[in-house]
C-alpha atoms as a PDB file:
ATOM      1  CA  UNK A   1     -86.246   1.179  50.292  1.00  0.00           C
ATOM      2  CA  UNK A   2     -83.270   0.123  52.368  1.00  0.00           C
ATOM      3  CA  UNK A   3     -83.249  -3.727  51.537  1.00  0.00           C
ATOM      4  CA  UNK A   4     -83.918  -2.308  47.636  1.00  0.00           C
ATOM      5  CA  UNK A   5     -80.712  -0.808  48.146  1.00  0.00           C
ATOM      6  CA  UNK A   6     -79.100  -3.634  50.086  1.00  0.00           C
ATOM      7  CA  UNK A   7     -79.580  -5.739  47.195  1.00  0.00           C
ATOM      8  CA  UNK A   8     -78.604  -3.442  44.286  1.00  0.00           C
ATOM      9  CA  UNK A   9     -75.409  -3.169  46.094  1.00  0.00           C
ATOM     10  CA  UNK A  10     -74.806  -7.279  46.751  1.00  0.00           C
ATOM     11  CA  UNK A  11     -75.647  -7.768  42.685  1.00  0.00           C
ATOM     12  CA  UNK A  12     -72.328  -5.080  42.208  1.00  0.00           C
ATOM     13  CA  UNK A  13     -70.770  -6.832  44.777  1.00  0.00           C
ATOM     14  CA  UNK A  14     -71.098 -10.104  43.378  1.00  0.00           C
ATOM     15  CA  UNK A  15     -70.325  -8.697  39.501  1.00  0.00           C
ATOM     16  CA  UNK A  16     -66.725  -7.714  40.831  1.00  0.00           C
ATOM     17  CA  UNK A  17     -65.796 -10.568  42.721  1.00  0.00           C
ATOM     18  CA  UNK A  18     -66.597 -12.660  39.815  1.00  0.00           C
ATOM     19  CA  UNK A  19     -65.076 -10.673  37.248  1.00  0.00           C
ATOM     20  CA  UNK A  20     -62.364 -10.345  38.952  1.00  0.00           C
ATOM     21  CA  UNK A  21     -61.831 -13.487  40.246  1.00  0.00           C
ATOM     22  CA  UNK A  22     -61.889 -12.222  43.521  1.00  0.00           C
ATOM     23  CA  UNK A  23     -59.514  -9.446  43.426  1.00  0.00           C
ATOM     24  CA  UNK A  24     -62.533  -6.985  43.927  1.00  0.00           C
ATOM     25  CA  UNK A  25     -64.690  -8.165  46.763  1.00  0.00           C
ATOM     26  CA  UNK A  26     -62.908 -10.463  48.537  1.00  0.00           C
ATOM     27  CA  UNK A  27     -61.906  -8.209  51.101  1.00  0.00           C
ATOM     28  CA  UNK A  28     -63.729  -5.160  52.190  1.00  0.00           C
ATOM     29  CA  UNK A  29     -60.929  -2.730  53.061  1.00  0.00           C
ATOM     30  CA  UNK A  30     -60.031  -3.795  56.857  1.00  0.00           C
ATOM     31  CA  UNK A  31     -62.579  -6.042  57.423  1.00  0.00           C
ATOM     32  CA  UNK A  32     -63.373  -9.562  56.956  1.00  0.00           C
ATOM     33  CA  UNK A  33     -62.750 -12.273  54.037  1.00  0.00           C
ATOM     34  CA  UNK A  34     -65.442 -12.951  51.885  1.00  0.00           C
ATOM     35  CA  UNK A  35     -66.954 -15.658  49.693  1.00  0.00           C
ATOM     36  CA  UNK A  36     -69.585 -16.243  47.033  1.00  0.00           C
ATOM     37  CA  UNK A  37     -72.347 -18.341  48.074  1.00  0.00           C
ATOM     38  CA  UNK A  38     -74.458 -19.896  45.397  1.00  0.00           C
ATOM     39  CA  UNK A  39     -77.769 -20.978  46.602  1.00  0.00           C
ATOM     40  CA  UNK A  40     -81.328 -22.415  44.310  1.00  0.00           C
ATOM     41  CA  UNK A  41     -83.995 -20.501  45.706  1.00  0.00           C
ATOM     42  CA  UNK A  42     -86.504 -23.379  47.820  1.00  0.00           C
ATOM     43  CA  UNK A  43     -89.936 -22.206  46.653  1.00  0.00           C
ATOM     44  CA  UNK A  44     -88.595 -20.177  43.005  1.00  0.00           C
ATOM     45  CA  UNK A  45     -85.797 -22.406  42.016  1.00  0.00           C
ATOM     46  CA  UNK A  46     -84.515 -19.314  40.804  1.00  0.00           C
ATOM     47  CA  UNK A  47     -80.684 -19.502  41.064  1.00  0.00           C
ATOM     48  CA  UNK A  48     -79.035 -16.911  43.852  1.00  0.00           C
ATOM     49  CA  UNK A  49     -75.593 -15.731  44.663  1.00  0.00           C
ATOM     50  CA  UNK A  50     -75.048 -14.117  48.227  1.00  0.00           C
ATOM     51  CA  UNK A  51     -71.646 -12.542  49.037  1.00  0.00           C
ATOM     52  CA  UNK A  52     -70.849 -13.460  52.774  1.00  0.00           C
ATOM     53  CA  UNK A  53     -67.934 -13.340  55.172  1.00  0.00           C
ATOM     54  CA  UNK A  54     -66.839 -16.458  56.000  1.00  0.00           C
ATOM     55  CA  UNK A  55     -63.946 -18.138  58.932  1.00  0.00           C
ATOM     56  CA  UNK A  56     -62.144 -20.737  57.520  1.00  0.00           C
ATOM     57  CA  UNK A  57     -61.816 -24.238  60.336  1.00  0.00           C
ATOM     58  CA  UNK A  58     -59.745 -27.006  58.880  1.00  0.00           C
ATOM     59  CA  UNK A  59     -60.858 -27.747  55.322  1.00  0.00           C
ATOM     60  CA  UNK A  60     -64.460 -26.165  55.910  1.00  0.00           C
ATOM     61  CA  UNK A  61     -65.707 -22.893  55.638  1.00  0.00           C
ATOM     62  CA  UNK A  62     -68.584 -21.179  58.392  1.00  0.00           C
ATOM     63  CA  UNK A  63     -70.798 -19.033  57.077  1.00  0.00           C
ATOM     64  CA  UNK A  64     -72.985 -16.966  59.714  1.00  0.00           C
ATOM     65  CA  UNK A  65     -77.170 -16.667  58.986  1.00  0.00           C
ATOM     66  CA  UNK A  66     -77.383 -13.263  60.871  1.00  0.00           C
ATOM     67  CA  UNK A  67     -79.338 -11.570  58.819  1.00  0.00           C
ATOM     68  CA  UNK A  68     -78.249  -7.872  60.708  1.00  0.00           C
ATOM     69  CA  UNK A  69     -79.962  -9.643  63.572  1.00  0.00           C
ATOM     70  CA  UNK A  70     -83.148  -9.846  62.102  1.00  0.00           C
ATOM     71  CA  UNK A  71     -85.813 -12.540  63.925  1.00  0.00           C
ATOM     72  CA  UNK A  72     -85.984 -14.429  60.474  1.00  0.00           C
ATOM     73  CA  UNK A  73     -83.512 -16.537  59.174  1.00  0.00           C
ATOM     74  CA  UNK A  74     -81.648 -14.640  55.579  1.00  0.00           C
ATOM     75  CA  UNK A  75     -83.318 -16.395  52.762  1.00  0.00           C
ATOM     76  CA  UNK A  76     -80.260 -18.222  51.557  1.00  0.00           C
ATOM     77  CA  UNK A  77     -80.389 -20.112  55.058  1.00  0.00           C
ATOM     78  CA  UNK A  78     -83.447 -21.830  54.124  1.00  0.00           C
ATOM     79  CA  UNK A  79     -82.752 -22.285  50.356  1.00  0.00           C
ATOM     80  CA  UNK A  80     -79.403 -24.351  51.892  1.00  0.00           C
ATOM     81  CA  UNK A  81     -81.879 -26.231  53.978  1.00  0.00           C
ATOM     82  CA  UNK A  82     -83.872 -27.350  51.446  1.00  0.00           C
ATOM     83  CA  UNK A  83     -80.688 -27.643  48.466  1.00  0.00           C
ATOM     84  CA  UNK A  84     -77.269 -28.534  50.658  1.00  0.00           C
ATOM     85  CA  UNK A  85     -75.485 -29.329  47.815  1.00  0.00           C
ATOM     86  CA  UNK A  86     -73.886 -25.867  46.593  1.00  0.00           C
ATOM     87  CA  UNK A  87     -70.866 -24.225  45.247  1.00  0.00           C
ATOM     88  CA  UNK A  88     -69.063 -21.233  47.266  1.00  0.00           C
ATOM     89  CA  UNK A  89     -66.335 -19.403  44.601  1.00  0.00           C
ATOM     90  CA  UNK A  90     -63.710 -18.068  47.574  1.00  0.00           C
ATOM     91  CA  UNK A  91     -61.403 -16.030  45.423  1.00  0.00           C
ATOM     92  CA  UNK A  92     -60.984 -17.066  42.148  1.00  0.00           C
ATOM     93  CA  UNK A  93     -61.574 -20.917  43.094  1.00  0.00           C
ATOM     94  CA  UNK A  94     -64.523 -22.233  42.883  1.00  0.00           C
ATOM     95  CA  UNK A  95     -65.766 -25.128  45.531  1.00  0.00           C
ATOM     96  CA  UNK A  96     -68.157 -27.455  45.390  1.00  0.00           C
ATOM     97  CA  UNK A  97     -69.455 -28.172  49.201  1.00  0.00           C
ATOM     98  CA  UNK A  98     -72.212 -29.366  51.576  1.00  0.00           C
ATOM     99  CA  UNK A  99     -73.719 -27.244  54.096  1.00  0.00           C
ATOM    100  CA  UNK A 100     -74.999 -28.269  57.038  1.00  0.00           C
ATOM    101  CA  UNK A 101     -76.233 -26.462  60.165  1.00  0.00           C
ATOM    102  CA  UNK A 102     -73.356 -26.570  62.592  1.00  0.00           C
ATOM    103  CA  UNK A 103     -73.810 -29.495  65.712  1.00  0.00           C
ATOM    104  CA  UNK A 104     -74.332 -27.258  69.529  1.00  0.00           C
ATOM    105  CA  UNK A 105     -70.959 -28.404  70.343  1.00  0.00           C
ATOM    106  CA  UNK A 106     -69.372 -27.011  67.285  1.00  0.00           C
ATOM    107  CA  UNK A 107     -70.932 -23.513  67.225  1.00  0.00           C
ATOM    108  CA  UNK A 108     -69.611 -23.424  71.244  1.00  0.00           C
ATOM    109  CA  UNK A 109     -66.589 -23.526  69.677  1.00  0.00           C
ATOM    110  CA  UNK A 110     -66.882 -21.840  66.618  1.00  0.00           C
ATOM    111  CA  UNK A 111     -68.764 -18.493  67.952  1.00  0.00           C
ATOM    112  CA  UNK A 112     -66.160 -16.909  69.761  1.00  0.00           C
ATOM    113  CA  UNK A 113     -63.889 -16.996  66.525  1.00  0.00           C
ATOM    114  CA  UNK A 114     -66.478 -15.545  64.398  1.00  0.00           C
ATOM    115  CA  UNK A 115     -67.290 -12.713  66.795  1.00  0.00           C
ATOM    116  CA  UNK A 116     -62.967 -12.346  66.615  1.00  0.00           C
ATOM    117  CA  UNK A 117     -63.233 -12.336  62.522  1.00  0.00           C
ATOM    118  CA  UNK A 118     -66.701  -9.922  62.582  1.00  0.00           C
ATOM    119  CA  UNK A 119     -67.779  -8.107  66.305  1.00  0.00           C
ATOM    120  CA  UNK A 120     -70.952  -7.159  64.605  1.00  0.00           C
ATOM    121  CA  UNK A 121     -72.364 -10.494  64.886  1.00  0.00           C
ATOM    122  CA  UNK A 122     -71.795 -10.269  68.857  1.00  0.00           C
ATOM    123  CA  UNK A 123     -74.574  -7.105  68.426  1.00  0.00           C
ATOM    124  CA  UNK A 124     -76.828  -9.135  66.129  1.00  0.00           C
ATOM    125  CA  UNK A 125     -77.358 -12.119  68.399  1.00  0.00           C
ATOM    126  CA  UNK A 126     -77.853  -9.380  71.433  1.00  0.00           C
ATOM    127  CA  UNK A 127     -80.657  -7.990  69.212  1.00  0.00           C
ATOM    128  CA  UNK A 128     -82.460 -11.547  68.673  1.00  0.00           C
ATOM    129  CA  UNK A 129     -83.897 -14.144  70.294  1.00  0.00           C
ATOM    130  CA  UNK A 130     -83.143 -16.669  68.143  1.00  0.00           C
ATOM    131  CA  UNK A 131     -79.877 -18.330  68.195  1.00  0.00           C
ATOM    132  CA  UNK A 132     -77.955 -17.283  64.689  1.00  0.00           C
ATOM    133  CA  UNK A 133     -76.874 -20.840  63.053  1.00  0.00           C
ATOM    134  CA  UNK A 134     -73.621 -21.393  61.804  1.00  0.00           C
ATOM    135  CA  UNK A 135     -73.239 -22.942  58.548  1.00  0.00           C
ATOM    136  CA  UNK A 136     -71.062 -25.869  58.051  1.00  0.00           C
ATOM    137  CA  UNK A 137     -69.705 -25.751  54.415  1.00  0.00           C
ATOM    138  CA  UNK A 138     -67.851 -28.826  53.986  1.00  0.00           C
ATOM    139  CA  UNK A 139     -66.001 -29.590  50.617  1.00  0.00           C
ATOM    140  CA  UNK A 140     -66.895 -32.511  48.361  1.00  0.00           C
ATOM    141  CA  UNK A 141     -64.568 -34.944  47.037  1.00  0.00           C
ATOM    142  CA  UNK A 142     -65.361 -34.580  42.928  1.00  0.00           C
ATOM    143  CA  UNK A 143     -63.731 -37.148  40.325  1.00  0.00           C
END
């Protein structure tokens, strides 16, 4: 029942940020920046959008696979895994990128400046055993 309506309320999520370009979604009020993830489902091939909060580093973009702490990996984390060549829209621009699974060394550094953007995902690593991956979404040079 919950995750029922978890996902009814990414779909109207995802219907205003694209709609609006962004103007509606981007930004919960007073909390983190958010993107649209577009992901090809691994087994289905069934296309997927997932709206997610994201830290900017340099030209890339980190996504978090938290999953609320869950011990499984969210779904779009594998469907990236098997499909790394994706599109994110972050406002009304649309981005073709690569994601990759971020190095040990980078998510040292990147972790604390997630758990800055987002404290929840200091309480959803506490609640698992596995280490949450950071995503890597690195932008691709199109011409």
């Amino acid at each position: 029942m919950i995750w029922r309506l978890f996902n009814e309320l990414t779909r109207v999520h995802t219907l205003a940020y694209r709609l609006t370009g962004g103007l509606l979604g981007r930004r919960i009020p007073g909390g983190p920046p958010m993107l649209l993830l577009d992901h090809v489902g691994a087994r289905s091939g069934t296309k997927r959008t997932t709206p997610l909060v994201y830290l900017e580093d340099g030209k890339d973009l980190v996504i978090v696979a938290s999953k609320g702490g869950s011990s499984r990996h969210p779904a779009w984390f594998h469907n990236l895994r098997s499909n790394s060549q994706t599109t994110v829209q972050v406002g009304s621009r649309r981005i073709q990128v690569t994601a990759r699974v971020a190095t040990a060394k980078e998510r040292s550094r990147l972790w604390p400046r997630v758990v800055a953007l987002y404290r929840g995902y200091e309480l959803y690593q506490r609640r698992t055993s596995r280490e949450i991956p950071l995503i890597i979404l690195e932008p691709r040079i199109t011409g």
